[in-house]
PDB file of N, CA and C in Angstrom:
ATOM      1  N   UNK A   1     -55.907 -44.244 227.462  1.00  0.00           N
ATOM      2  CA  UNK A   1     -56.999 -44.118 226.510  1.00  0.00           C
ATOM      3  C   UNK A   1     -56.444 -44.064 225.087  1.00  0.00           C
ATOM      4  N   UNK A   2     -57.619 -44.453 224.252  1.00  0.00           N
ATOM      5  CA  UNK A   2     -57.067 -44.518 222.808  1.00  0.00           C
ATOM      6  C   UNK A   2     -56.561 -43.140 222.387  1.00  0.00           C
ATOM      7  N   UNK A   3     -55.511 -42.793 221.940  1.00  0.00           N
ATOM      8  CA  UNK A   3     -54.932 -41.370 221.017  1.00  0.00           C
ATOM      9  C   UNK A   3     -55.637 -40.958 220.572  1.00  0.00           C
ATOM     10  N   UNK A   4     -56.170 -41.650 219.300  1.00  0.00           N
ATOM     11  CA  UNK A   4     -57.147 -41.497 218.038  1.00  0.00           C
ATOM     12  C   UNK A   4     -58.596 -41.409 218.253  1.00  0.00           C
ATOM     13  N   UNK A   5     -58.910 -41.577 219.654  1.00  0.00           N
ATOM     14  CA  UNK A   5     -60.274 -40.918 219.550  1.00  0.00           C
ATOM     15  C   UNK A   5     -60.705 -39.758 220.152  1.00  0.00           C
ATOM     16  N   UNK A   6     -61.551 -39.433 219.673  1.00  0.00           N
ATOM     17  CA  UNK A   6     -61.866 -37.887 220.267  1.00  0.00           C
ATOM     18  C   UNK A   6     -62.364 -37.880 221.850  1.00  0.00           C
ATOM     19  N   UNK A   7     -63.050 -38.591 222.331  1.00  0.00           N
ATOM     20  CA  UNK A   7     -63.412 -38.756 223.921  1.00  0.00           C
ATOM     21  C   UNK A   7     -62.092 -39.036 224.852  1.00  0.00           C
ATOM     22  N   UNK A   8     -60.903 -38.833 223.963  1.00  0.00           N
ATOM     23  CA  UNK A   8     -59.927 -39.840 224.897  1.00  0.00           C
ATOM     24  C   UNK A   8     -59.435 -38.535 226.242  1.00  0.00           C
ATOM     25  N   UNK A   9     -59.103 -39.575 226.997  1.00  0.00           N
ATOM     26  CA  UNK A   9     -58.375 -38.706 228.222  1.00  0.00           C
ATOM     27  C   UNK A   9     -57.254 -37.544 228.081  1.00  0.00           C
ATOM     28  N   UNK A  10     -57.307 -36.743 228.669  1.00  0.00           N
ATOM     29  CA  UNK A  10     -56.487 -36.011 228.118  1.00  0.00           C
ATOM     30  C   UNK A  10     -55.365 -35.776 229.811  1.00  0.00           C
ATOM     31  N   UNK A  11     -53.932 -35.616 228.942  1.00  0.00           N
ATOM     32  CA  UNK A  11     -53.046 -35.678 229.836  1.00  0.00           C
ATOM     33  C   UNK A  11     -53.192 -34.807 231.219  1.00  0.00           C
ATOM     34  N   UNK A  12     -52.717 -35.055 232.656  1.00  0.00           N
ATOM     35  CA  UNK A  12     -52.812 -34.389 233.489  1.00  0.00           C
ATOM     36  C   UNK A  12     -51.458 -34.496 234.646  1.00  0.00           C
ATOM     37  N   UNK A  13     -50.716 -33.800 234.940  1.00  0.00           N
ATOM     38  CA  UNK A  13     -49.286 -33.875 235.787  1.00  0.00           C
ATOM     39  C   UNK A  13     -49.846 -33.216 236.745  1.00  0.00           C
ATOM     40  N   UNK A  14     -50.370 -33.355 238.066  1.00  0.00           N
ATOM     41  CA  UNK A  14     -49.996 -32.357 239.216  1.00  0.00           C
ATOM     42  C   UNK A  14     -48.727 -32.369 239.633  1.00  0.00           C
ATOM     43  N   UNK A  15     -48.502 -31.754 240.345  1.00  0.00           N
ATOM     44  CA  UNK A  15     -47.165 -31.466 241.222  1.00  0.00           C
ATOM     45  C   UNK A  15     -47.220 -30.900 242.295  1.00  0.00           C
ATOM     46  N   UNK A  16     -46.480 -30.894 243.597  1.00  0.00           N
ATOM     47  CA  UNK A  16     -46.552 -30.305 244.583  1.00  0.00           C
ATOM     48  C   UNK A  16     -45.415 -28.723 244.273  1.00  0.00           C
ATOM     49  N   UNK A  17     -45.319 -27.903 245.232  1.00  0.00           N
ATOM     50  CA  UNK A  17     -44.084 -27.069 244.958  1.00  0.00           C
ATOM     51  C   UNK A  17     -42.651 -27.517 245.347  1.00  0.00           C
ATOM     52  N   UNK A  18     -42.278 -28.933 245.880  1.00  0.00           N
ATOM     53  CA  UNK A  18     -40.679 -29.158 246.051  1.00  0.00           C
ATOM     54  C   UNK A  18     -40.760 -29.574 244.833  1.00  0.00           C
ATOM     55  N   UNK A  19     -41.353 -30.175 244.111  1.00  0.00           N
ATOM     56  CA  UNK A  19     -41.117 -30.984 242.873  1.00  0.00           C
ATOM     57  C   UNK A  19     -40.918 -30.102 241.663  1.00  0.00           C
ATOM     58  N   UNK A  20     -40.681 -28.828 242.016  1.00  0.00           N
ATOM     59  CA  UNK A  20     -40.654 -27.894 240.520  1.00  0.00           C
ATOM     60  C   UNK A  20     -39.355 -26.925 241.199  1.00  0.00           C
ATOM     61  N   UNK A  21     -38.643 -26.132 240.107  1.00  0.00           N
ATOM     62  CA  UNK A  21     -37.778 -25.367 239.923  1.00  0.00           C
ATOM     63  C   UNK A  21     -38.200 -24.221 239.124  1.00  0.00           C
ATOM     64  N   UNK A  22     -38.243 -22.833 239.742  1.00  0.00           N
ATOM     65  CA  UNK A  22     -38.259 -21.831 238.491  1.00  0.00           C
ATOM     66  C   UNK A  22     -36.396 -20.919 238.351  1.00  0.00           C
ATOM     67  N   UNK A  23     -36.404 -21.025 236.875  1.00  0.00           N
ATOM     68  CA  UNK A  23     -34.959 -20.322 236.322  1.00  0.00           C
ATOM     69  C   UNK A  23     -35.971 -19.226 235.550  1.00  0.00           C
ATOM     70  N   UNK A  24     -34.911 -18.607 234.857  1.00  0.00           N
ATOM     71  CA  UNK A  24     -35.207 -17.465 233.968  1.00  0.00           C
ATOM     72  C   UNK A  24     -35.337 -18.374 232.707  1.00  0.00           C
ATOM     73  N   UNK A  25     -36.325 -18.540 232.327  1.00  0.00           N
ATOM     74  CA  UNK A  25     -36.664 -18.506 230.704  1.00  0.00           C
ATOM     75  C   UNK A  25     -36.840 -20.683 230.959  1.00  0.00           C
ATOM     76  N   UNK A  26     -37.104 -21.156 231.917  1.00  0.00           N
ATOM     77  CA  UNK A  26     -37.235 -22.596 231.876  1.00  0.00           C
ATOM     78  C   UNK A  26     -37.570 -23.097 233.760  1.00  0.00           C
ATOM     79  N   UNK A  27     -38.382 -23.834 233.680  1.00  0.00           N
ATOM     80  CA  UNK A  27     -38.938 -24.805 234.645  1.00  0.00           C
ATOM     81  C   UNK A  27     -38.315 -26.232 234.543  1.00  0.00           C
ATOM     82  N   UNK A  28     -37.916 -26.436 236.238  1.00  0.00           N
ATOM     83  CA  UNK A  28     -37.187 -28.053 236.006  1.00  0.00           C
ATOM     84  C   UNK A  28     -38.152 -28.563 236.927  1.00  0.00           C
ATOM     85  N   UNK A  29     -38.732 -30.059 235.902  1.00  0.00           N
ATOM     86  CA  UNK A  29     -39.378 -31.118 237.177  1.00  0.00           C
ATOM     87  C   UNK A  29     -38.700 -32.087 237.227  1.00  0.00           C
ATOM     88  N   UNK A  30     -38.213 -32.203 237.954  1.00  0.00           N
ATOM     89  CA  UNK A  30     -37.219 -33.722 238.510  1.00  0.00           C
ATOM     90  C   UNK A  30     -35.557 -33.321 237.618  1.00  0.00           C
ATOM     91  N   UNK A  31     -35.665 -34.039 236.583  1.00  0.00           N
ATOM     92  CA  UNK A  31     -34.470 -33.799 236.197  1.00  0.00           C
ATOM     93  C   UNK A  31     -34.600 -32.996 234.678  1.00  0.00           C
ATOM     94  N   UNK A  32     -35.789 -33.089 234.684  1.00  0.00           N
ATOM     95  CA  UNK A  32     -36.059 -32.715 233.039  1.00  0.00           C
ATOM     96  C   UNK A  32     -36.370 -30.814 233.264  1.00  0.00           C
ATOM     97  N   UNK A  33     -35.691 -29.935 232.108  1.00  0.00           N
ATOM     98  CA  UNK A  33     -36.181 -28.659 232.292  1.00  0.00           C
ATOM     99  C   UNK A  33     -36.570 -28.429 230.815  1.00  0.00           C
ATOM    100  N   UNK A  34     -38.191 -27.439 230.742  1.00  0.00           N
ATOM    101  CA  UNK A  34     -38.969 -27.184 230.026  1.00  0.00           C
ATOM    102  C   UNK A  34     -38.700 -25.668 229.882  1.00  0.00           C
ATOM    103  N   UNK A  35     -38.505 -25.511 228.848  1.00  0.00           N
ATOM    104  CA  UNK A  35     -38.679 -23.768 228.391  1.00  0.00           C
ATOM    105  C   UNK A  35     -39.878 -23.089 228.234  1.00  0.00           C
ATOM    106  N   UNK A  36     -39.877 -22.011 228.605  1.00  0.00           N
ATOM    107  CA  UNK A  36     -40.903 -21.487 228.815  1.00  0.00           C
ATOM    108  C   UNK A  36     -41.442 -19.955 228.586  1.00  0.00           C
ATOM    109  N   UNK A  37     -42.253 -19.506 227.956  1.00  0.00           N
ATOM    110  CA  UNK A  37     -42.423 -17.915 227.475  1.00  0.00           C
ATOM    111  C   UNK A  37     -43.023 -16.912 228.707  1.00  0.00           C
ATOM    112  N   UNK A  38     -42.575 -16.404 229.422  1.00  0.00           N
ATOM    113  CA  UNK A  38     -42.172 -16.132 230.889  1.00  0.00           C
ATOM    114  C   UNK A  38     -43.130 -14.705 230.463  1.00  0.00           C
ATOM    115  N   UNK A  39     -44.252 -14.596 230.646  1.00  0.00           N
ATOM    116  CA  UNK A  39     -45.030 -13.288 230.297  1.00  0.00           C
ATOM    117  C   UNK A  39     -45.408 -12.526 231.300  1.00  0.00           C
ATOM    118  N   UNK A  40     -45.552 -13.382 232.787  1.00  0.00           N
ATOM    119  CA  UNK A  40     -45.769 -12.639 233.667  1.00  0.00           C
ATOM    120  C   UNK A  40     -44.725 -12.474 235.064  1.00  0.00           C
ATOM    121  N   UNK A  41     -43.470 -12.566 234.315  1.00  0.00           N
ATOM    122  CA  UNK A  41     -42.251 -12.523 235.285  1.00  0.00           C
ATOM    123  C   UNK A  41     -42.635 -13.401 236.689  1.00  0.00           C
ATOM    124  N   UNK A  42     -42.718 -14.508 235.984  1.00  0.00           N
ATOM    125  CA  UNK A  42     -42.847 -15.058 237.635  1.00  0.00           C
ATOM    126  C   UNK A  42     -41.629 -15.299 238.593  1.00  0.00           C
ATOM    127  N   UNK A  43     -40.332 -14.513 238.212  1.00  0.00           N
ATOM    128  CA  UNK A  43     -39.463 -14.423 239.574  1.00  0.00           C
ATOM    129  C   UNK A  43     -39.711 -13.538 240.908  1.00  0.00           C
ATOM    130  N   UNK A  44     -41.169 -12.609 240.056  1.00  0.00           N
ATOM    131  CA  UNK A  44     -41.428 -12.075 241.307  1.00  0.00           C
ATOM    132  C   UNK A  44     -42.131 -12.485 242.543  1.00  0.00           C
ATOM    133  N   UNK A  45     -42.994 -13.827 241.898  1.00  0.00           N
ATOM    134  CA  UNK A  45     -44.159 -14.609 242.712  1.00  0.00           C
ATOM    135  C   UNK A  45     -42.827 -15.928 243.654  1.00  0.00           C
ATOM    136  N   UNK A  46     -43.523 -16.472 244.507  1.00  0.00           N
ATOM    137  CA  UNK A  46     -43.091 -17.345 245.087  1.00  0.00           C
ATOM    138  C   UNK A  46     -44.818 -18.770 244.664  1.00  0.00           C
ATOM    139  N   UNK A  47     -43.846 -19.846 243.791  1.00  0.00           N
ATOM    140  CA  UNK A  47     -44.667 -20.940 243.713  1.00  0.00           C
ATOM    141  C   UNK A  47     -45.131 -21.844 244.536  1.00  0.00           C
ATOM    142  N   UNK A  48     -46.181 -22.111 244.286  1.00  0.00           N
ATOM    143  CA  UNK A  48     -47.132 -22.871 244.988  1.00  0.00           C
ATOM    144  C   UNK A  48     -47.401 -24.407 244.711  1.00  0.00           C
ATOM    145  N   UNK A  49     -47.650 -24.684 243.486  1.00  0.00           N
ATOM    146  CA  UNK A  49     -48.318 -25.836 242.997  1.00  0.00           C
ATOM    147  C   UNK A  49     -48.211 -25.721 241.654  1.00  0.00           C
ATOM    148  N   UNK A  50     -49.179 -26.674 241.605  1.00  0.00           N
ATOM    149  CA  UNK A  50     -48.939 -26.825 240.056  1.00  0.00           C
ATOM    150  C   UNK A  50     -49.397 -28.093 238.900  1.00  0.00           C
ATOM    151  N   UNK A  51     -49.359 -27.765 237.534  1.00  0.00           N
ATOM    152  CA  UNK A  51     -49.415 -29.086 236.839  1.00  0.00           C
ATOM    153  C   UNK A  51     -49.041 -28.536 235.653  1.00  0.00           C
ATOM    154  N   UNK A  52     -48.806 -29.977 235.015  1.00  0.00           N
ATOM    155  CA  UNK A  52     -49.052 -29.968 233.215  1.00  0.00           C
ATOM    156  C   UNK A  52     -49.976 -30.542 232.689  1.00  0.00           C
ATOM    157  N   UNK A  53     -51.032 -29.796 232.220  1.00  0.00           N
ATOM    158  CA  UNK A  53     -52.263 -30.183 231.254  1.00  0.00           C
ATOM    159  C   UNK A  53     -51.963 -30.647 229.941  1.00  0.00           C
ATOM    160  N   UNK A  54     -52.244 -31.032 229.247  1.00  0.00           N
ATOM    161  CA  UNK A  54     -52.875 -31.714 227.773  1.00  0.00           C
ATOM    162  C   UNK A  54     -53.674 -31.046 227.389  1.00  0.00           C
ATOM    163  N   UNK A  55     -53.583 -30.444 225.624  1.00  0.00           N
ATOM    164  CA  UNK A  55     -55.345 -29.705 225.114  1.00  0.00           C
ATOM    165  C   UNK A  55     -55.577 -30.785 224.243  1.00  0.00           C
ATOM    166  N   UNK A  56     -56.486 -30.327 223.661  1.00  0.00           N
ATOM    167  CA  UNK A  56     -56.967 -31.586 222.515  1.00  0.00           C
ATOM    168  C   UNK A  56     -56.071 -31.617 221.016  1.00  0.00           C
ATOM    169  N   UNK A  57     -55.085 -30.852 221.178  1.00  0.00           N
ATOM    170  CA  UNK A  57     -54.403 -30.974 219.756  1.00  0.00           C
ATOM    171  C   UNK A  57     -53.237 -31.759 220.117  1.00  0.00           C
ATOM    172  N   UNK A  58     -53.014 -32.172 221.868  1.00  0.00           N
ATOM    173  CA  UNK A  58     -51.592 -32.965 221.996  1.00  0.00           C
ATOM    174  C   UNK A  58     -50.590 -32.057 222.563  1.00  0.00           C
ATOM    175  N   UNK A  59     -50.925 -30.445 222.494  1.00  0.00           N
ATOM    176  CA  UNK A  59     -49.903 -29.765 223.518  1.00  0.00           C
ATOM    177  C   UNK A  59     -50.061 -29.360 224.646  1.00  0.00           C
ATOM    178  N   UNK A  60     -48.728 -29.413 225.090  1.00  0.00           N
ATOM    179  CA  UNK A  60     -48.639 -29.524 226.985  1.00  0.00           C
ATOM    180  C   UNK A  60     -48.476 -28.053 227.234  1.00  0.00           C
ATOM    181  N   UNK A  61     -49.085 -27.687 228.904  1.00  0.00           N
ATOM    182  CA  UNK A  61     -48.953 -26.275 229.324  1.00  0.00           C
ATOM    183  C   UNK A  61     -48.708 -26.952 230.667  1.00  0.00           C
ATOM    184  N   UNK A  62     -48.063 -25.943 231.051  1.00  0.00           N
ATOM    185  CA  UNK A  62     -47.775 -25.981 232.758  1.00  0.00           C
ATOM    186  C   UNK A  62     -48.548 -25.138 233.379  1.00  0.00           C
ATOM    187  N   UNK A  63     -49.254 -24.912 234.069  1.00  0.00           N
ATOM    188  CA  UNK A  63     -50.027 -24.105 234.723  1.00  0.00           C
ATOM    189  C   UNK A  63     -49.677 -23.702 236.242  1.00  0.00           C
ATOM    190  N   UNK A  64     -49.284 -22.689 237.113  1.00  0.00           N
ATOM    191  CA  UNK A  64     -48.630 -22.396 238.438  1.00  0.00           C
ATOM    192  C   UNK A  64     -49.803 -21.532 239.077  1.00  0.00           C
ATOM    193  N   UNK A  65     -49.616 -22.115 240.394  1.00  0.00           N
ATOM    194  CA  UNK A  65     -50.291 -21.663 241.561  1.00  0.00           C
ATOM    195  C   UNK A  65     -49.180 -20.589 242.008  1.00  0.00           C
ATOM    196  N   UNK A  66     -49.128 -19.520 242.519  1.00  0.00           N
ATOM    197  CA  UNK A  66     -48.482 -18.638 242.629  1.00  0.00           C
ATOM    198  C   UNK A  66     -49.401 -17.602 243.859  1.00  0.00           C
ATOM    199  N   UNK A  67     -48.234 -17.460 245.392  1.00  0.00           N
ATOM    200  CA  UNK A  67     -48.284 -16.333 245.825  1.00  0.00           C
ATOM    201  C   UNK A  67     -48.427 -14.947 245.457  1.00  0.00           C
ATOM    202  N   UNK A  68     -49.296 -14.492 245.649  1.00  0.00           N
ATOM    203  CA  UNK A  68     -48.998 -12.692 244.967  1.00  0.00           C
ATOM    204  C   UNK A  68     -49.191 -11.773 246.429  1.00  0.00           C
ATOM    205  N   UNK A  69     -48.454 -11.134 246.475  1.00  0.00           N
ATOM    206  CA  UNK A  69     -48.404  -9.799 247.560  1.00  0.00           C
ATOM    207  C   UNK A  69     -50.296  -9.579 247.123  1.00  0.00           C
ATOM    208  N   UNK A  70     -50.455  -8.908 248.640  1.00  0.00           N
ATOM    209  CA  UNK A  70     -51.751  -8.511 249.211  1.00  0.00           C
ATOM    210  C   UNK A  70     -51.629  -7.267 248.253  1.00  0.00           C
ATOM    211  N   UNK A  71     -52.820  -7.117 248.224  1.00  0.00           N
ATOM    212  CA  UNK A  71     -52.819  -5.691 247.749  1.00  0.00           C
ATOM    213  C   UNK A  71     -53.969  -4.682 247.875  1.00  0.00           C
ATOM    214  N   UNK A  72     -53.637  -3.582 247.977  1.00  0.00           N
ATOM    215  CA  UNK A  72     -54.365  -2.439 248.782  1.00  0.00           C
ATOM    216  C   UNK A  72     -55.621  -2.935 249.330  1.00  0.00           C
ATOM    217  N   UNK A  73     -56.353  -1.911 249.702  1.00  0.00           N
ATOM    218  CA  UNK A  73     -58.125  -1.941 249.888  1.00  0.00           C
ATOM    219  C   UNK A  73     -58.595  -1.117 248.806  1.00  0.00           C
ATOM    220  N   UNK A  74     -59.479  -1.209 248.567  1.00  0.00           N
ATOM    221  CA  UNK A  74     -59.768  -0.842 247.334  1.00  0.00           C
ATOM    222  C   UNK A  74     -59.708   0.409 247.248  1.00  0.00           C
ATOM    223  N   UNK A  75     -59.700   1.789 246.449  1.00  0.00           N
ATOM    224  CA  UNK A  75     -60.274   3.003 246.402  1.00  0.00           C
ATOM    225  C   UNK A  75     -61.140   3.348 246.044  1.00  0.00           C
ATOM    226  N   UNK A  76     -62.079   2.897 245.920  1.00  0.00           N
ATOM    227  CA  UNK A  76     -63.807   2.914 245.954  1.00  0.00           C
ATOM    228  C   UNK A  76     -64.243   3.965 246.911  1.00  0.00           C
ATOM    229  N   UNK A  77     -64.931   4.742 246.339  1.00  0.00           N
ATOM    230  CA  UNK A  77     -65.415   6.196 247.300  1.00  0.00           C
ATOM    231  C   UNK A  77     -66.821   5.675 247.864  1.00  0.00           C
ATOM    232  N   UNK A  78     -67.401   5.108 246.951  1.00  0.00           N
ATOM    233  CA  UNK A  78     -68.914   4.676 247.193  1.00  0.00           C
ATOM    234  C   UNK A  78     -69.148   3.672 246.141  1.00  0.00           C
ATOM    235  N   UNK A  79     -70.420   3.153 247.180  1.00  0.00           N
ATOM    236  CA  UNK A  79     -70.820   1.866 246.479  1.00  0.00           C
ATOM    237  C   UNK A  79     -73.008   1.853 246.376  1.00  0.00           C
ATOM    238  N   UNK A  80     -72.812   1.305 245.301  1.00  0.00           N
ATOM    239  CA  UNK A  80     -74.422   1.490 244.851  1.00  0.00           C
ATOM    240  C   UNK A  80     -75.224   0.022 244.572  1.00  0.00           C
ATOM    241  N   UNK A  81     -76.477  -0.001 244.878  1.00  0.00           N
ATOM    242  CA  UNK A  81     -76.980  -1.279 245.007  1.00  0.00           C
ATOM    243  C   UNK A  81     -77.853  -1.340 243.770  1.00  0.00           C
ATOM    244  N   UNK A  82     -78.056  -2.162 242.945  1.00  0.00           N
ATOM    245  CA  UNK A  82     -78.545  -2.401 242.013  1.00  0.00           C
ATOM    246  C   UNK A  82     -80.210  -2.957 242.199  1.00  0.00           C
ATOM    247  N   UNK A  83     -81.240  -2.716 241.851  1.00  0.00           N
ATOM    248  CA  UNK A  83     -82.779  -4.299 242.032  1.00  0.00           C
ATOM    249  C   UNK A  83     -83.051  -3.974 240.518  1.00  0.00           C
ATOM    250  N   UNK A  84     -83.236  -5.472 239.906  1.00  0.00           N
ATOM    251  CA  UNK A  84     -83.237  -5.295 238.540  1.00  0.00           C
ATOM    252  C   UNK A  84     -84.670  -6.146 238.948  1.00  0.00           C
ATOM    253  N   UNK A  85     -85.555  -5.459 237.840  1.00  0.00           N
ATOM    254  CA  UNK A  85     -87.133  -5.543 237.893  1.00  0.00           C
ATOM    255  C   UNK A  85     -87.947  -5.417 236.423  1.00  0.00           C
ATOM    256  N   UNK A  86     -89.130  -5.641 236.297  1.00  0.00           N
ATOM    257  CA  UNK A  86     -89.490  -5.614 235.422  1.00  0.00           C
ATOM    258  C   UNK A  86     -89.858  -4.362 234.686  1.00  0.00           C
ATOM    259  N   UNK A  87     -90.684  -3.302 235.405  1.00  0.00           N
ATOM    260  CA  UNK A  87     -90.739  -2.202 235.187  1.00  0.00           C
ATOM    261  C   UNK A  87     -89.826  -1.348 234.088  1.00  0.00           C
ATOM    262  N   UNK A  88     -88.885  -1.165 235.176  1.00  0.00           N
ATOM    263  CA  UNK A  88     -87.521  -0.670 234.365  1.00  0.00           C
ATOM    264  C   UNK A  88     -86.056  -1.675 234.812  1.00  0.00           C
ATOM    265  N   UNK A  89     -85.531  -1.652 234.005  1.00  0.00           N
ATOM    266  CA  UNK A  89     -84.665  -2.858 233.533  1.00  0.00           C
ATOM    267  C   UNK A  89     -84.035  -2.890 235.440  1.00  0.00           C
ATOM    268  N   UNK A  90     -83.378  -1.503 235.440  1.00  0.00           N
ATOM    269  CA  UNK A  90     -82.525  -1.433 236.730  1.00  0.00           C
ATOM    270  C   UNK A  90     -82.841  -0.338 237.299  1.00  0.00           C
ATOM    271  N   UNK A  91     -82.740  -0.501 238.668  1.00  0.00           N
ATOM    272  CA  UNK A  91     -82.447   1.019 239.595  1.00  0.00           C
ATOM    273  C   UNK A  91     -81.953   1.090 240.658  1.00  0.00           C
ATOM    274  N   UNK A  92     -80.542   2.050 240.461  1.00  0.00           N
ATOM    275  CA  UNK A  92     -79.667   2.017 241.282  1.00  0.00           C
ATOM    276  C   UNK A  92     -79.885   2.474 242.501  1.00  0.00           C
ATOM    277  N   UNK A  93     -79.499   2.046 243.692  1.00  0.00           N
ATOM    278  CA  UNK A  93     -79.928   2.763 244.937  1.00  0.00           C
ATOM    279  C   UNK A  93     -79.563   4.315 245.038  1.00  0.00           C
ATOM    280  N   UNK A  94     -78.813   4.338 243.960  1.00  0.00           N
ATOM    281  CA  UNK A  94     -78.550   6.336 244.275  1.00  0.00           C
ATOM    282  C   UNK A  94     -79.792   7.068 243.018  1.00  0.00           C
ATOM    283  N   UNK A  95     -80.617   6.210 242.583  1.00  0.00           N
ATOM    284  CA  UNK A  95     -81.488   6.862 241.879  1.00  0.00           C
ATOM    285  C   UNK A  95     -81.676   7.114 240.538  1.00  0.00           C
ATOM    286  N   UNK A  96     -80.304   6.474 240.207  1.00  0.00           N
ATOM    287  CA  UNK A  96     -80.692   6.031 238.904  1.00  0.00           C
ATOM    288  C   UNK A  96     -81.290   5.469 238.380  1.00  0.00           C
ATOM    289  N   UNK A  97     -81.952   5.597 237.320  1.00  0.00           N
ATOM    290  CA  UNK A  97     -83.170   4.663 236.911  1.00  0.00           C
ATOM    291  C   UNK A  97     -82.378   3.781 235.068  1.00  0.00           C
ATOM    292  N   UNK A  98     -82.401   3.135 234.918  1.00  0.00           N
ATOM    293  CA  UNK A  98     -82.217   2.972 233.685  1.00  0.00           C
ATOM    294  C   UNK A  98     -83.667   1.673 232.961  1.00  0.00           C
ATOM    295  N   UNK A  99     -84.437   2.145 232.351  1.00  0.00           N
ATOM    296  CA  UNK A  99     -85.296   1.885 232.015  1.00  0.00           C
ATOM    297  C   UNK A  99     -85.748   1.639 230.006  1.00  0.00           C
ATOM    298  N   UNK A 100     -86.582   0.885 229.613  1.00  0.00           N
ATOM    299  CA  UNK A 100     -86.376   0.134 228.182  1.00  0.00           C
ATOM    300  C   UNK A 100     -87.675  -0.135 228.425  1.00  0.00           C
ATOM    301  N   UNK A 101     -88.357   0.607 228.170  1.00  0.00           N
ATOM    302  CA  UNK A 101     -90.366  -0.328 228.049  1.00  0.00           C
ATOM    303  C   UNK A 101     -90.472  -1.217 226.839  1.00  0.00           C
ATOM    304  N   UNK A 102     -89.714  -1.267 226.094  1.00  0.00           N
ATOM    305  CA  UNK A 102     -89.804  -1.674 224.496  1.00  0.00           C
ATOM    306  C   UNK A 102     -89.413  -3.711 225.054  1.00  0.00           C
ATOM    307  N   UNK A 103     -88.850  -3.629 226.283  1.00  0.00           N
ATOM    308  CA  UNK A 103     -88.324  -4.887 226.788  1.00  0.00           C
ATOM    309  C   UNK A 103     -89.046  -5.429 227.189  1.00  0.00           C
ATOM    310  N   UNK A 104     -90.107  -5.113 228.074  1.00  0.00           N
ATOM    311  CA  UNK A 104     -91.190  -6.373 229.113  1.00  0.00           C
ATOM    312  C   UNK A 104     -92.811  -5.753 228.201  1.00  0.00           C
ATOM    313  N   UNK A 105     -92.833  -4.823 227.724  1.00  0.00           N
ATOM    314  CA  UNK A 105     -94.159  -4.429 226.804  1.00  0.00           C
ATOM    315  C   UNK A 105     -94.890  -5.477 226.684  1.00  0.00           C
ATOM    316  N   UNK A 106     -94.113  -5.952 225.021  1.00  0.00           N
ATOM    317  CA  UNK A 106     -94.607  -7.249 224.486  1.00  0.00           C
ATOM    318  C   UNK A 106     -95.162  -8.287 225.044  1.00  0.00           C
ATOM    319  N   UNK A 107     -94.710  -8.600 226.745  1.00  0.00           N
ATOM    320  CA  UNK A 107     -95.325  -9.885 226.966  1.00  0.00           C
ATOM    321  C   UNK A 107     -95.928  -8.938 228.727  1.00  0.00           C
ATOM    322  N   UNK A 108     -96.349  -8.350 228.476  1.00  0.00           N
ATOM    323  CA  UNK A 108     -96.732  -7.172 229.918  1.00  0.00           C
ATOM    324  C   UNK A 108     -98.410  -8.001 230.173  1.00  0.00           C
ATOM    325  N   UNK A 109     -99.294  -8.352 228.666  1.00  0.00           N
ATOM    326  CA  UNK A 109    -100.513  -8.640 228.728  1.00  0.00           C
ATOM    327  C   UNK A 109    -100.490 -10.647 229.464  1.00  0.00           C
ATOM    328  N   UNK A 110     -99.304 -11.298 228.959  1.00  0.00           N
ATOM    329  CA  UNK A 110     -99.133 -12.766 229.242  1.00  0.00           C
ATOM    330  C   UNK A 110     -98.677 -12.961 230.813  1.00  0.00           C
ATOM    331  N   UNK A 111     -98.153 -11.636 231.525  1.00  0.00           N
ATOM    332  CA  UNK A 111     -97.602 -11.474 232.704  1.00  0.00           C
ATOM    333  C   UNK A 111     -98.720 -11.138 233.679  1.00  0.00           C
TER     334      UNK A 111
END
C-alpha cells in the first residue's frame, strides 16, 4: 500500500514460537536481534507466539503470547448480585439499595 496515505496498510509479522529467541535486554527472529525495554521480565514466562505490528507513525512493536503460572482461586469471601432497574439505579442482592430519583424522574411521565 501507498506510505503516504493515511488508509494505507499497516505492517503485520506473525510468528510462531520456534521462530523467536528471548535474551536479556533483545529478541532474535531468524538472524536479526531487536532490542528491547524488558518491563515485564519476560525470562520468567515461557513464549508462545507472537508478532510485529506497525502504528500509524511507522513504529514497530513486538507483541508476545506468553505462558503465565496458574494462579490461586480467588479470595473472595462472598459474592453479591447486582439488578439494575429503573426505580433505583441498583440493588444488591445483600440489600443494598443505591438509588438517584433525580435520574429516571424527568422522563418517569414519557415512560
Amino acid at each position: 500500500s501507498n506510505k503516504k496515505s493515511a488508509r494505507r496498510s499497516l505492517g503485520w509479522v506473525p510468528f510462531k514460537k520456534v521462530a523467536i529467541k528471548y535474551a536479556t535486554g533483545y529478541v532474535q527472529y531468524g538472524k536479526h536481534q531487536f532490542k528491547l525495554w524488558d518491563s515485564y521480565g519476560l525470562s520468567k514466562y515461557t513464549l508462545k507466539t507472537g508478532s510485529f505490528v506497525e502504528d500509524s507513525r511507522g513504529r514497530w512493536y513486538v507483541c508476545l503470547v506468553v505462558e503465565s503460572p496458574k494462579q490461586d482461586k480467588s479470595t473472595a469471601t462472598k459474592a453479591i448480585g447486582i439488578d439494575l432497574g429503573l426505580k433505583d439505579i441498583a440493588t444488591c442482592s445483600d440489600g443494598t439499595v443505591i438509588s438517584n430519583p433525580k435520574f429516571y424522574r424527568k422522563y418517569e411521565q414519557k415512560l
